[in-house]
Every structure is written in structure tokens, then in C-alpha cells.
Protein backbone atom coordinates (compact mmCIF):
# COMPACT_ATOMS: atom_id res chain seq x y z
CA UNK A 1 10.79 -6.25 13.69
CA UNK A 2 10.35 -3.16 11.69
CA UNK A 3 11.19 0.40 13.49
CA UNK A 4 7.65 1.47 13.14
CA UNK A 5 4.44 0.06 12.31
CA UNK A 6 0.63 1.39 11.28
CA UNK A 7 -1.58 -1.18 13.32
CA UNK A 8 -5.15 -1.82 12.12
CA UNK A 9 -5.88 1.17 10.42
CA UNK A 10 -8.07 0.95 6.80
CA UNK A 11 -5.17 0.83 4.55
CA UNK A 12 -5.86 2.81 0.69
CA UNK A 13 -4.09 0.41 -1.87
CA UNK A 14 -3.75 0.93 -4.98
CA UNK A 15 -5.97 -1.98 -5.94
CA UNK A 16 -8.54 -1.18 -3.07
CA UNK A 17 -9.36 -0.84 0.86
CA UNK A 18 -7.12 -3.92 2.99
CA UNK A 19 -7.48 -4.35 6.93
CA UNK A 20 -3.10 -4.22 7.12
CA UNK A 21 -0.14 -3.37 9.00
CA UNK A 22 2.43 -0.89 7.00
CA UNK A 23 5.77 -1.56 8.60
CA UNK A 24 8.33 1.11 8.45
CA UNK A 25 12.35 1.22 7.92
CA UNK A 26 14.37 4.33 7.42
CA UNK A 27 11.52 5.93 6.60
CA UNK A 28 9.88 3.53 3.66
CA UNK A 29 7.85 1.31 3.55
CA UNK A 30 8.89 -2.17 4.21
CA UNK A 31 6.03 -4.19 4.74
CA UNK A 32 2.18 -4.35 4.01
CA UNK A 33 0.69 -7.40 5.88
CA UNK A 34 -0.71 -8.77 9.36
CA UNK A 35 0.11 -8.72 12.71
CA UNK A 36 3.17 -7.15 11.90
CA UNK A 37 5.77 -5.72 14.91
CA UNK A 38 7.52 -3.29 15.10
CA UNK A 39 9.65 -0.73 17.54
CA UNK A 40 7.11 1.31 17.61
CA UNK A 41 3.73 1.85 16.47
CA UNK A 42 0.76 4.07 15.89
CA UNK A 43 -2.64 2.35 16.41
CA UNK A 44 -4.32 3.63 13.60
CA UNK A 45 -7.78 1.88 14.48
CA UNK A 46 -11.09 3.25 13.16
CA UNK A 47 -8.67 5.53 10.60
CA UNK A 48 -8.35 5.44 6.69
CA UNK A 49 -5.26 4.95 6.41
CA UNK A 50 -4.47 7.48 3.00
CA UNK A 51 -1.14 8.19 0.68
CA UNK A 52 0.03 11.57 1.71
CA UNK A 53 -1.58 13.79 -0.51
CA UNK A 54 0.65 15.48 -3.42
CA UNK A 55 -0.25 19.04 -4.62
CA UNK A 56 1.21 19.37 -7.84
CA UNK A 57 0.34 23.63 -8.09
CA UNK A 58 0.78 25.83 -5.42
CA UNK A 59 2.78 29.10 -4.77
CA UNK A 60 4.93 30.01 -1.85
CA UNK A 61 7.47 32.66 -1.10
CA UNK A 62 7.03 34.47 -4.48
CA UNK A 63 9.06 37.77 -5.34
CA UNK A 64 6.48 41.13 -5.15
CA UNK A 65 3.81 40.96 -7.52
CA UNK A 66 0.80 43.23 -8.37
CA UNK A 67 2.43 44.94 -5.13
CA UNK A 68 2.38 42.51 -2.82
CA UNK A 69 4.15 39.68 -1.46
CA UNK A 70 2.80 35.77 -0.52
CA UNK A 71 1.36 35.67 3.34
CA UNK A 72 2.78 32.42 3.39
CA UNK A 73 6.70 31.48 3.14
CA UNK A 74 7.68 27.76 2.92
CA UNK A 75 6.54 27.25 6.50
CA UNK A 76 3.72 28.28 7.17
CA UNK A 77 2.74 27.19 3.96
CA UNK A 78 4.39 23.42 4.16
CA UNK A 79 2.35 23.27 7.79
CA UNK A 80 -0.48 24.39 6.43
CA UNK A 81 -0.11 21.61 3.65
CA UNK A 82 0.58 19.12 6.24
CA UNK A 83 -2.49 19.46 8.43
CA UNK A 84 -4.74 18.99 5.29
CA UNK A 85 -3.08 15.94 4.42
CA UNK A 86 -0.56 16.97 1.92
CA UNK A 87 2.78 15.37 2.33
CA UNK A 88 4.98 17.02 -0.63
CA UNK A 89 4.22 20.19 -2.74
CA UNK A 90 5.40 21.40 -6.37
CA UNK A 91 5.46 25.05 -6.40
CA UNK A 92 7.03 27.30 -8.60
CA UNK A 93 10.18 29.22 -9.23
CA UNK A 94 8.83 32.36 -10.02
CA UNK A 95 11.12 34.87 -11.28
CA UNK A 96 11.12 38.31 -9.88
CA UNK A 97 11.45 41.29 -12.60
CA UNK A 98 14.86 40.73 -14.59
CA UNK A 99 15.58 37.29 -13.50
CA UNK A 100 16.89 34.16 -15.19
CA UNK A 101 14.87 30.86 -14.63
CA UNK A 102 17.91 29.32 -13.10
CA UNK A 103 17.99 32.94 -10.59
CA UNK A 104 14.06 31.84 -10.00
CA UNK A 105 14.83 28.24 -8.84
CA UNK A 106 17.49 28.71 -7.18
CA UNK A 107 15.69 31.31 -5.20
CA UNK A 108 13.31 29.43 -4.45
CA UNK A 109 15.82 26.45 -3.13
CA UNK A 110 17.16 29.01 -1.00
CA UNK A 111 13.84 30.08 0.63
CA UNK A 112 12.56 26.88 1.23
CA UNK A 113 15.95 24.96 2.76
CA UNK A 114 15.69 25.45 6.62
CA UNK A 115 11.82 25.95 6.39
CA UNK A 116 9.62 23.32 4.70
CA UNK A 117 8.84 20.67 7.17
CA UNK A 118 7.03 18.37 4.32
CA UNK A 119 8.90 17.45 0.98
CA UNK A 120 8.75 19.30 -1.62
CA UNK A 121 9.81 19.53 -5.72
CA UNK A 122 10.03 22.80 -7.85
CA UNK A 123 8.57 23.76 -11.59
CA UNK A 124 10.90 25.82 -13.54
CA UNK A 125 9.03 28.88 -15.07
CA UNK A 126 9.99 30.77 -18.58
CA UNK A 127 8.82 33.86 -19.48
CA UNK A 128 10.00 37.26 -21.90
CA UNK A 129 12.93 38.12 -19.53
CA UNK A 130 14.59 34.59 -19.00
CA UNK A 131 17.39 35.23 -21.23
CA UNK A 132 18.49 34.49 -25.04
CA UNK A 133 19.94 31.39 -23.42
CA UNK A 134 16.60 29.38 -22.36
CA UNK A 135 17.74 25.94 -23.83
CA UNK A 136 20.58 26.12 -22.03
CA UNK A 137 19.20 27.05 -18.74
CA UNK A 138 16.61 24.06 -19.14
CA UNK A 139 19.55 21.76 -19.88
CA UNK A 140 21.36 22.95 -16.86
CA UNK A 141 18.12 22.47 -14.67
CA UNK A 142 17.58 19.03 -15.43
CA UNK A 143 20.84 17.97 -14.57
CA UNK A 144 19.16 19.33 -10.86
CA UNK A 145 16.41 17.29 -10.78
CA UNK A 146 13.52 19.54 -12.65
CA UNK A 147 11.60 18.19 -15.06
CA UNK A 148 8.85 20.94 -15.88
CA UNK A 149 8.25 24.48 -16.99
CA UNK A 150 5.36 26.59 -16.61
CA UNK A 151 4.19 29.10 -19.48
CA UNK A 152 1.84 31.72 -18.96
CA UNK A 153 -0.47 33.07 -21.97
CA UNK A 154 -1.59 36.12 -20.00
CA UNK A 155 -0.01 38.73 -17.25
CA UNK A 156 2.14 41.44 -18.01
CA UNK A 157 5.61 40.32 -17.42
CA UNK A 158 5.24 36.34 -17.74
CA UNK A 159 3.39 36.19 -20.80
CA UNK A 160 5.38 34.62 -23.50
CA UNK A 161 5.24 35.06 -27.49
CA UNK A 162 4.53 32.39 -29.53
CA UNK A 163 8.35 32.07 -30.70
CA UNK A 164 9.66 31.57 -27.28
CA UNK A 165 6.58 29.37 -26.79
CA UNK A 166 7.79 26.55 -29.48
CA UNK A 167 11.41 27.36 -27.92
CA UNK A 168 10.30 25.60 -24.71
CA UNK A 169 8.40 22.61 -26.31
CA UNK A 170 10.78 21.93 -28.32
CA UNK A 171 13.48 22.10 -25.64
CA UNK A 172 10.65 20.34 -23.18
CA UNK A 173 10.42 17.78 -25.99
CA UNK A 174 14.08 16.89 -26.29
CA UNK A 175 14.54 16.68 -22.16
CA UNK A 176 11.57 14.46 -21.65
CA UNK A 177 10.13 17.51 -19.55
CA UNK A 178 6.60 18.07 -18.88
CA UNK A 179 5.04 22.21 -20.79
CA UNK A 180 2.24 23.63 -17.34
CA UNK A 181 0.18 26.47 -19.22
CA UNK A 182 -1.65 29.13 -18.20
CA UNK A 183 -4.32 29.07 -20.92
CA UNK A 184 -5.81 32.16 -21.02
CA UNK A 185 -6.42 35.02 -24.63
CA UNK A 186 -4.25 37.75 -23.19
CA UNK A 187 -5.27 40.48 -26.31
CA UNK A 188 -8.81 39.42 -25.60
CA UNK A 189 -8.82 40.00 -21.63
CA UNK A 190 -6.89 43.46 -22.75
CA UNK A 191 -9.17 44.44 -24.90
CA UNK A 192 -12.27 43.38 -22.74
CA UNK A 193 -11.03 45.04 -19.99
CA UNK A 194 -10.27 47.85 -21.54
CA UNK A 195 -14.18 47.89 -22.57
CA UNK A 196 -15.46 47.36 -19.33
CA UNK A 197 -13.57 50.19 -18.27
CA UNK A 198 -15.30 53.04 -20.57
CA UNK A 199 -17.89 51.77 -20.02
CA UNK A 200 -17.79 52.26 -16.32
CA UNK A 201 -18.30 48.75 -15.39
CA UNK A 202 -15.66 47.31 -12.99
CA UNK A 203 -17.42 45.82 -10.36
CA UNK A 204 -16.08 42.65 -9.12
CA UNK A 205 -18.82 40.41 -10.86
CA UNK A 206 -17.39 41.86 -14.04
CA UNK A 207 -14.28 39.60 -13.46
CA UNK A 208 -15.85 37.25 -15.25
CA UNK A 209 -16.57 38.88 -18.20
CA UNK A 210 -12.97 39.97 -18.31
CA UNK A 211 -11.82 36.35 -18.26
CA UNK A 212 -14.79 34.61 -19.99
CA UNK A 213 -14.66 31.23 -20.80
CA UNK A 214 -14.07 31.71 -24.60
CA UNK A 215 -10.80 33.47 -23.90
CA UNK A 216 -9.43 30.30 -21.82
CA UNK A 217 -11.21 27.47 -24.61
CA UNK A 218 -9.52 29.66 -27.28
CA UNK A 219 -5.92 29.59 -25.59
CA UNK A 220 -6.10 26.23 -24.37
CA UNK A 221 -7.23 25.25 -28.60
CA UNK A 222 -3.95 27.15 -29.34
CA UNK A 223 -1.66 26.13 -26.74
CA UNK A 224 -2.43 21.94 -27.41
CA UNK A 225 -2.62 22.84 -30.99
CA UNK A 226 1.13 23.59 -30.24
CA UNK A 227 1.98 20.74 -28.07
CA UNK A 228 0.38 19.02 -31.26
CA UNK A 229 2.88 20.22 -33.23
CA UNK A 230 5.71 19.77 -31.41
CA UNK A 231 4.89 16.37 -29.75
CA UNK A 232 5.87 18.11 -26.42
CA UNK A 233 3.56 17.02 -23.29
CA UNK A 234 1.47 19.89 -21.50
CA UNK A 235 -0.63 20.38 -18.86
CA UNK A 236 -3.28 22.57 -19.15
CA UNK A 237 -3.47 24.26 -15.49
CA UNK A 238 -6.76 25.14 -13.91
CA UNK A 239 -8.92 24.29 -15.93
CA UNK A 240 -12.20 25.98 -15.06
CA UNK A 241 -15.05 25.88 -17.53
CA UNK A 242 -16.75 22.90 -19.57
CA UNK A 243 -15.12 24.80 -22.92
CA UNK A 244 -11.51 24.10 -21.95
CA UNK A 245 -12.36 20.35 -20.29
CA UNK A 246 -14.14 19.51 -23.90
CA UNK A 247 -10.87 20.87 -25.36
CA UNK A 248 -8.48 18.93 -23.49
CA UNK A 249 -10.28 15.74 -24.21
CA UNK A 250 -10.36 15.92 -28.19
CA UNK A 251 -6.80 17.18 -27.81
CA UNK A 252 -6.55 13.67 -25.97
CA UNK A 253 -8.36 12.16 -29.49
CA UNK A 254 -6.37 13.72 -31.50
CA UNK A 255 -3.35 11.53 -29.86
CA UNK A 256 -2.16 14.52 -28.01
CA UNK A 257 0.12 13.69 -24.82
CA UNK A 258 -2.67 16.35 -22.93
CA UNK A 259 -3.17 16.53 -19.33
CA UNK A 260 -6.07 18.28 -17.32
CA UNK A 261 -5.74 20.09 -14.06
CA UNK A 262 -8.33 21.29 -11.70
CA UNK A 263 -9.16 23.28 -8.55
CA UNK A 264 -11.45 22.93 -6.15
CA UNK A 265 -12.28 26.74 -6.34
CA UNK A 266 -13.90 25.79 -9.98
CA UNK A 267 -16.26 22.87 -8.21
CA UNK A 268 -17.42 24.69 -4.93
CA UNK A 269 -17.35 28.17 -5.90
CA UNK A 270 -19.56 29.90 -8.59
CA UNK A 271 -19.69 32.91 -10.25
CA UNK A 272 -22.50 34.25 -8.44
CA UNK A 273 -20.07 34.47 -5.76
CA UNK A 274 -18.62 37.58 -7.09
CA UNK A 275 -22.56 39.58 -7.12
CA UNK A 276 -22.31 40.39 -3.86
CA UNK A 277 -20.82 43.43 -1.71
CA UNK A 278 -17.26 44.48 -3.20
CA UNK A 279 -15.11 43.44 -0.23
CA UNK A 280 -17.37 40.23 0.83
CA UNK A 281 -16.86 39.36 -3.56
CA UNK A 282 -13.35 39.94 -3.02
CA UNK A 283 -12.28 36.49 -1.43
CA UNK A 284 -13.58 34.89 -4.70
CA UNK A 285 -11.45 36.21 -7.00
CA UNK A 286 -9.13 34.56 -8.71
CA UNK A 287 -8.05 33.41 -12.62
CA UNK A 288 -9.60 32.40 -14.37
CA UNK A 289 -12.51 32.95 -12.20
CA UNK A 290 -15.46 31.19 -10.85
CA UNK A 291 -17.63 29.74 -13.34
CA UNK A 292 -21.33 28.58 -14.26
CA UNK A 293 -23.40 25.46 -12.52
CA UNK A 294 -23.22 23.97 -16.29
CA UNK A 295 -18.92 24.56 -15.82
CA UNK A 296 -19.48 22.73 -12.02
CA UNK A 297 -21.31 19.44 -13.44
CA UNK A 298 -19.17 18.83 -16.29
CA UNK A 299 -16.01 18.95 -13.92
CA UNK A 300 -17.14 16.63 -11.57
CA UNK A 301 -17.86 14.42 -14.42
CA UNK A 302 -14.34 14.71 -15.27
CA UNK A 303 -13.45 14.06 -12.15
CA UNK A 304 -15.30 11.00 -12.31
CA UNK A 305 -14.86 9.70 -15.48
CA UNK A 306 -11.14 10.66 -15.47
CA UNK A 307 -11.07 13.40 -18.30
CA UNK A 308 -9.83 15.55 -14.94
CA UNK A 309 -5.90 13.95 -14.46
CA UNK A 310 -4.94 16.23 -11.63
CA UNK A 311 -6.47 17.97 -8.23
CA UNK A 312 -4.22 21.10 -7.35
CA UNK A 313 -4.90 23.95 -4.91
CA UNK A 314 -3.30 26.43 -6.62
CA UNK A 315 -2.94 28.15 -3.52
CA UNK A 316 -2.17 31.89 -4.08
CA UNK A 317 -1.70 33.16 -0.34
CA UNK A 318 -1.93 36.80 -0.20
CA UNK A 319 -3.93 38.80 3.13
CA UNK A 320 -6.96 40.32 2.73
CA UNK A 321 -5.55 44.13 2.85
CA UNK A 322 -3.34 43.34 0.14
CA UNK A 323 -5.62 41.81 -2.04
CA UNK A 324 -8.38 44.59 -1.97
CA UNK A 325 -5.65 46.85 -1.66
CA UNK A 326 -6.53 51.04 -0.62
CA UNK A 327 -9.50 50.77 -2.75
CA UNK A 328 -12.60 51.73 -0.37
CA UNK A 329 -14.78 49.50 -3.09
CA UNK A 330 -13.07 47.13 -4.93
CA UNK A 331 -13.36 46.22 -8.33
CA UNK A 332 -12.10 44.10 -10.76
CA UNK A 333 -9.29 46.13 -11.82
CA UNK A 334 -7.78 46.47 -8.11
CA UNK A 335 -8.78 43.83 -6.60
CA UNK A 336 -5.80 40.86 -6.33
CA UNK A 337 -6.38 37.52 -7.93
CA UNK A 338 -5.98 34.50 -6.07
CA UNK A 339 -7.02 32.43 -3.21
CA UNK A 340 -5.77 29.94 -0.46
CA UNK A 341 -6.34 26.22 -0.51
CA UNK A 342 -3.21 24.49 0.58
CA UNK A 343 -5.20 23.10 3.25
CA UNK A 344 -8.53 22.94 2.25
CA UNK A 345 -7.56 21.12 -0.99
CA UNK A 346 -8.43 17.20 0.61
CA UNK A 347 -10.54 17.89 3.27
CA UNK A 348 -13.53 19.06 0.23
CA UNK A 349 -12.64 16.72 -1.84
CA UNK A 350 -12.87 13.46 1.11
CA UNK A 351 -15.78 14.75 2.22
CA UNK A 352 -17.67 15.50 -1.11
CA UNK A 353 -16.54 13.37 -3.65
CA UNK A 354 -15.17 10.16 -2.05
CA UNK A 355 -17.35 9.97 1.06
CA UNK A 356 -20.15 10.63 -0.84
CA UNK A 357 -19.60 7.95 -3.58
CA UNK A 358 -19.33 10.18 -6.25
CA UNK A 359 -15.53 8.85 -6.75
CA UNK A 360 -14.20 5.47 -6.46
CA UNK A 361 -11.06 5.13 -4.08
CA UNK A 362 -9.22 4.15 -7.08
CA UNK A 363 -10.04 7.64 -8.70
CA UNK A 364 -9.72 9.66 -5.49
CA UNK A 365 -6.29 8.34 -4.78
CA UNK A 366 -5.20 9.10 -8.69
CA UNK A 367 -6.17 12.73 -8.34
CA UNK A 368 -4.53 13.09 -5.28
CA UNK A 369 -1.26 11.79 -5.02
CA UNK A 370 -0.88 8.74 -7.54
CA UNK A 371 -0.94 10.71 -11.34
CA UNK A 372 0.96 13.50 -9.49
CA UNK A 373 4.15 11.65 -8.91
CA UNK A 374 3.55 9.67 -12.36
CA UNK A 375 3.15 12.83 -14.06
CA UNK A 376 6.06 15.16 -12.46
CA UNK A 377 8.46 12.40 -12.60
CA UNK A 378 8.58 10.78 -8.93
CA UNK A 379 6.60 7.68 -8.62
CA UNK A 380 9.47 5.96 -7.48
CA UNK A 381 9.68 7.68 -4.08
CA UNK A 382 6.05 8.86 -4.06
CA UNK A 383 2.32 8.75 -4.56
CA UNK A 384 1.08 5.87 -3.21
CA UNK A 385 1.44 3.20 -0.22
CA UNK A 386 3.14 0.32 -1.45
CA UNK A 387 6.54 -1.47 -0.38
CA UNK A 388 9.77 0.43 -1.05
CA UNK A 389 8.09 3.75 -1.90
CA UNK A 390 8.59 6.60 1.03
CA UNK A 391 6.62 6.12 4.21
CA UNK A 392 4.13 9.46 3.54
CA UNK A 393 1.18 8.82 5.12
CA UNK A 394 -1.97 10.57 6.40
CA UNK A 395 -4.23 9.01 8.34
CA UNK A 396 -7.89 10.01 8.59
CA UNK A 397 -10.64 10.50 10.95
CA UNK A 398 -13.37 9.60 8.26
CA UNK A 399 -16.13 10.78 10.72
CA UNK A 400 -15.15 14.03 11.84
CA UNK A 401 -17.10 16.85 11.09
CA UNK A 402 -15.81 20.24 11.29
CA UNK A 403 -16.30 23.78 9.69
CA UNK A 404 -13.76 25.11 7.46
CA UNK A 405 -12.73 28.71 8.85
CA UNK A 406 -9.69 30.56 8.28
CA UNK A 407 -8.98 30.11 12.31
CA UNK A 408 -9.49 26.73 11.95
CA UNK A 409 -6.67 26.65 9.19
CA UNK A 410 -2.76 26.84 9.66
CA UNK A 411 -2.14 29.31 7.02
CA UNK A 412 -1.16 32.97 7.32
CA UNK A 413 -3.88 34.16 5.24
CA UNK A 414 -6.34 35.81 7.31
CA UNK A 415 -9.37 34.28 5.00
CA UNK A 416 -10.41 31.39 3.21
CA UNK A 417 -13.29 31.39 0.24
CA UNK A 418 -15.01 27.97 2.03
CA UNK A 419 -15.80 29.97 5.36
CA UNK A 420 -18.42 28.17 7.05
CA UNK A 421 -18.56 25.14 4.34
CA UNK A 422 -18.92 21.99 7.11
CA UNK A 423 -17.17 19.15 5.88
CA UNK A 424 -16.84 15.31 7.04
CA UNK A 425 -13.24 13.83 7.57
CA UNK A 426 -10.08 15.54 8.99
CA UNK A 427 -6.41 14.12 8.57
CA UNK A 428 -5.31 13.93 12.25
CA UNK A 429 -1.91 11.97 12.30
CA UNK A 430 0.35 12.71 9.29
CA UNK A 431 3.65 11.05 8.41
CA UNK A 432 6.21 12.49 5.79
CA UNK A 433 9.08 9.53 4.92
CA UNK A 434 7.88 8.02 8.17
CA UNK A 435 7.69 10.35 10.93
CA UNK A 436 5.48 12.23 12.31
CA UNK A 437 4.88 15.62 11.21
CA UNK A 438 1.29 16.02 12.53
CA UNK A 439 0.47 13.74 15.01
CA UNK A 440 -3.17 13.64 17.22
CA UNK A 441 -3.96 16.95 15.36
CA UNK A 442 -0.37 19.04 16.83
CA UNK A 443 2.46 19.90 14.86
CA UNK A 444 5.54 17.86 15.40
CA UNK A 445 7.93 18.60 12.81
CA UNK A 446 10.29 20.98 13.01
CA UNK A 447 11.24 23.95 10.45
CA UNK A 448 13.62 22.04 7.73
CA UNK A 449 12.61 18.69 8.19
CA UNK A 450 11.24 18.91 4.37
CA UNK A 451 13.57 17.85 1.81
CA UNK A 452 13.97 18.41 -1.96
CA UNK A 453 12.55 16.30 -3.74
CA UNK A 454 14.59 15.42 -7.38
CA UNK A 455 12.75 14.39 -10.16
CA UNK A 456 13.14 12.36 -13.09
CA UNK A 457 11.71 13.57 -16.50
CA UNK A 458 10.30 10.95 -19.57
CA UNK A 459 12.47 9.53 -21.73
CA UNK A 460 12.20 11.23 -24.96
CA UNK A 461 11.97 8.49 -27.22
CA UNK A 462 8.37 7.94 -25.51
CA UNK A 463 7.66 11.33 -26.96
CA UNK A 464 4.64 12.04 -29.15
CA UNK A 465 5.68 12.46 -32.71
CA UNK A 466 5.22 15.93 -33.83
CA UNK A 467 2.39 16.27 -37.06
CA UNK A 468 5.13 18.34 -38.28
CA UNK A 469 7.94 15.44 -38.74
CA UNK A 470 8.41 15.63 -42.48
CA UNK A 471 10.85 12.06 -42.28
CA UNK A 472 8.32 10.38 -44.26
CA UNK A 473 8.74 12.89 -47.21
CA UNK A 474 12.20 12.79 -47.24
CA UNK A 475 12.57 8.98 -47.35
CA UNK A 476 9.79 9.16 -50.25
């Protein structure tokens, strides 16, 4: 007699689709079988029965940036999550001007305690103004259960040189932690811009030229060239274009512990999307932007094939006023990059890749939840349904059709890029370590329910060897 049971719901296994029960105790999973019995139970008939979804990249509750703030704190946000499916987030620690990584997370802890009502881990994030002491502050940070750091190549303020660079892979290296970059040529979007602007060009559509897709296939050359060198592991964020994707993969040849992150904004948004009206362009912007139909094919191919590890939202919640800011036309130069997607994140990708056939259940549930927790260091509490792991659980409506609209969403932004896109399949009953947090479509869960989520990093010794480990020479 388990407290709670799933009954007769389409169960997603790891090793494929199973007519089961999923019995329940203090909130794990205790049992996958038949006619099982339980305290209570949920009849989850005619449902797919799904792991709760993990979003690995996503921002929340950020300090001021570009002069504005997030729309969405760690509630609205972590609801917002929930009703698309998501059962734990990774966001960020950003650091506010003239503060320490360790100031960053532990702001972060502070605004999400009280307020999260799904789970939830943190990334660390480095940049120019973390301190002489980063190696200590990393050490100190995994002894609190992070076990990555995010670099950024680009932005004024978090770009990093490339001393403090091998400072974190090294340091990454030595911890077992995981190097997120934001591969982008800063010089060359500088100096582009720059261009554009004498020149009298900054309409939105010229976003694109600012950020082309040489700049990110030259940084993310440079940045795994480094991870090469240091035998650190790194994720390439976002990736966006075919030139980066073709990157990551020979990085993968070269023996390179490389990983490959994408966004759904670089599958069902183009950059024709940004040639239209200013303020109608302005909900597609976002870095690196929108790319070509050649970009869009050889992602989902990725996705398919599994040269694409990761499916993130990289949800960027800002409102519409403070994205196109005072500008009566905005351009390029004013207008606020980044979207929402918190929500909308499983919803395209059920209905469009897995629904459709174009990816297997085996590959859907990897780039959703499963190489997620195996990646970030919690696939022993997380990621997929099977006995002992937590009870997070989102079950599915796989014939519901409905029209993604920013009123139809749970987010505080006031827009979303997809309005209008119809879409088949809508989570409608969502568990997080076994209870309800969305259940029939209403929110259950209260403010706080969410818990941090601790993380373990790789052992070291499972490190790639740097090319630079001169032992060989020595010994000769």
C-alpha cells in the first residue's frame, strides 16, 4: 500500500512506453508495476505519463541590467515552469555590478527561498569583477552543492579575458565542475556595430548582422579550443547556427568533453522575423539571434541524431516597455535582448518533434530531463521515472490542442514570440517529489514549496587529459 499511486496512465521509461502503475512514498518513487494500491491515487488514464521536465538555462530575479529588471521573480517564474511541464530549473547567480560570485549565489538563494514552488539548482557565474580570489570562491561553492560556472565571451561587464578564462577551467577542471559559455566574438560584434552605426543602419533586422554567425563559430572554435587545452568540460550555450553545431561536433572528434545546448527560439523562429515593423520585430530579439532555414534543418538534425545534448529555454523575462524601451522606433541598439520560454519550452517541442515522429521517446526524454540531471550533477534525485529517484512527474493530455498566447501563459511577461503558434499536447496534472503542484490544469502549490536542489560535480580523475600535459616528456 503505497501513499499514492499513478493508475493506468502511458508511463515514459527510460527503455520505452509501459501500460504501469508508479507508486509513491515520501515523495519517490517506490514502485513501477500493475495493479498497484495505494492511499491515494490519480487516474492518469488516456495521459502520457512524462519525467518532469528539467530546464537546465533560464534566468529569474536578476539584479538591473541594460536598465531593467526580470518581469518574473522565482514565482511567477517557477509557476510558469510548472504549467509547461517543468519540474526543477537551473538558473543563474548573476552578479549585480561589484559583486563576488559567492554575493551572486547567495543572492539568488535568498530570492528564491519562500518563492519557488518547483525545485530548483543554481549555476555559479564568473566574470571581470568576481574578485582576485575566484579559486577560492569556486572551492567554497562546491562545498554548497554547485557544480558549474557560466562564462560569457561578450557583454560589457561579464565578459571575461582569456587569463581569467583558463583560471576557471582549470579550477572547473580540478572540482569536477562543468565551464557554460556564452560563445560569442565580442571585438567583432563591437566593431560591427559600431559600423552599422555610421552607416545609419540600426534597424532591428540588422541584429543579425551584428551577431552573425561567424562571430559565434569563431568563439565557440576558441572557447573548446580552450576546454581542449585544459581538459575542462564545457557547454556551449545556445547554440544557434549550423557553424557552431559543426563546431561542437569535431570538438566532440577531437576527444573533447563538449556539450551542445539549444533553444527552441533557434528552431521556430527565423531571422526574417526581425524584417518586419520595429516594435512587432522587437519580440524576436534575442542573442545570438534568429537564424537562417539552412541554421533550422541542421538543428533539428541534431536534435535527432543527438549532436544537440540539451533543450533549454533560456528564458530572459523582461515586459515589453522595457525591452523597446522610450525609443518611438526601435532598433537594434535599444532594443533589449531576450525572450520568454519557461513555459513554452515542452509544449513545442511535444507537439513538433515527438508527436510528430521526428524524435524517438528515447531522444525526447534525453533532451528534456534525462542528460540534464546527468550533466549538472543530479541524476540521482532527478531526470527520469524510475524507482528511488524523486516522484516529478507531468502528466500529459497528448491530444489537446491549444494556441500559445501570452494570456494563455502563467508568466509575467506581457508577450511571448510563439503568439498564435497552435500546438498539440498540454501538461495538465504536474507532480514535483510527489505532490501536486498543478493538478486538472489549477495551481496547487503554494509559494516555497520548491526546494534547493544540491548537486554533485564529476570526479576529476574522469577528467579529459589536457593536450598540454607535458608528463610524457618529463618521464622521457
Amino acid at each position: 500500500m503505497h501513499q499514492l499511486v499513478i493508475k493506468g496512465g502511458r508511463v515514459a521509461l527510460d527503455d520505452g512506453w509501459a501500460e504501469c502503475d508508479i507508486g509513491i512514498d515520501d515523495g519517490r518513487i517506490a514502485a513501477i508495476g500493475k495493479s498497484l494500491s495505494g492511499q491515494e491515487s490519480i487516474d492518469a488514464g488516456g495521459r502520457w505519463v512524462m519525467p518532469g521536465g528539467i530546464d537546465a538555462h533560464c534566468h529569474l530575479d536578476q539584479p538591473v541590467w541594460g536598465g531593467a529588471g526580470n518581469a518574473d521573480d522565482f514565482s511567477s517564474g517557477t509557476i510558469s515552469a510548472a504549467f509547461g511541464g517543468t519540474t526543477c530549473i537551473v538558473p543563474f547567480g548573476m552578479p549585480g555590478q561589484d559583486m563576488t560570485t559567492i554575493g551572486a549565489i547567495d543572492r539568488a538563494l535568498e530570492r528564491a527561498a519562500g518563492r519557488a514552488v518547483i525545485d530548483y539548482g543554481l549555476h555559479a557565474v564568473v566574470t571581470m569583477g568576481t574578485g582576485a580570489d575566484v579559486e577560492a570562491q569556486l572551492d567554497q561553492l562546491a562545498q554548497r552543492g554547485i557544480a558549474s560556472v557560466k562564462l560569457f565571451m561578450t557583454y560589457q561587464g561579464f565578459a571575461v579575458d582569456d587569463d581569467l578564462f583558463f583560471k576557471v577551467l582549470d579550477t572547473a577542471r580540478r572540482l569536477g565542475w562543468i565551464v557554460m559559455v556564452h560563445a560569442e566574438n565580442d571585438a567583432a560584434i563591437r566593431r560591427t556595430r559600431q559600423r552599422l552605426i555610421d552607416l545609419g543602419r540600426t534597424d532591428i533586422r540588422y541584429h543579425v548582422v551584428a551577431h552573425s554567425e561567424t562571430m559565434e563559430r569563431e568563439a565557440t572554435h576558441r572557447a573548446l579550443a580552450f576546454a581542449e587545452m585544459t581538459g575542462a568540460r564545457m557547454t556551449i550555450v545556445h547554440v544557434s547556427s549550423w557553424q557552431s553545431a559543426e563546431e561542437v561536433a569535431r570538438a566532440k572528434t577531437r576527444g573533447v568533453d563538449a556539450i551542445a545546448e539549444t533553444c527552441p527560439q533557434y528552431l521556430f523562429l527565423g531571422a526574417a522575423d526581425l524584417d518586419r515593423e520595429a516594435v512587432d520585430a522587437a519580440r524576436f530579439v534575442f542573442s545570438p539571434p534568429p537564424r537562417s532555414p539552412r541554421s533550422h534543418e541542421h538543428l533539428w538534425q541534431d536534435l535527432i541524431d543527438g549532436g544537440i545534448d540539451l533543450w533549454s529555454s533560456d528564458h530572459s523575462p523582461y515586459y515589453f516597455a522595457d525591452k523597446i524601451g522610450r525609443s518611438e522606433t526601435p532598433g537594434f541598439t535599444t532594443t533589449l535582448s531576450g525572450i520568454p520560454g519557461i513555459e513554452t519550452r515542452l509544449p513545442l517541442l511535444f507537439s513538433e518533434g515527438l508527436l510528430t515522429g521526428r524524435l524517438t521517446l528515447e531522444r525526447y526524454l534525453d533532451l528534456t530531463a534525462h542528460n540534464a540531471a546527468s550533466i549538472y550533477g543530479f541524476a540521482d534525485r532527478k531526470g527520469s521515472i524510475a524507482v528511488g529517484l524523486d516522484a516529478d512527474l507531468a502528466l500529459w493530455d497528448p491530444t489537446a490542442r491549444w494556441t500559445l498566447g501570452h494570456k494563455a501563459l502563467h508568466s509575467r511577461v506581457d508577450f511571448t514570440p510563439y503568439e498564435g503558434k497552435a500546438v498539440t499536447g498540454r501538461p495538465t496534472t504536474v507532480l514535483v517529489r510527489g505532490v501536486p503542484v498543478i493538478a486538472d490544469g489549477k495551481l496547487q502549490a503554494e509559494p516555497g514549496f520548491g526546494r534547493f536542489v544540491a548537486r554533485h560535480a564529476a570526479d576529476p580523475a574522469l577528467s579529459k587529459k589536457p593536450v598540454e600535459d607535458w608528463t610524457p616528456w618529463l618521464d622521457a
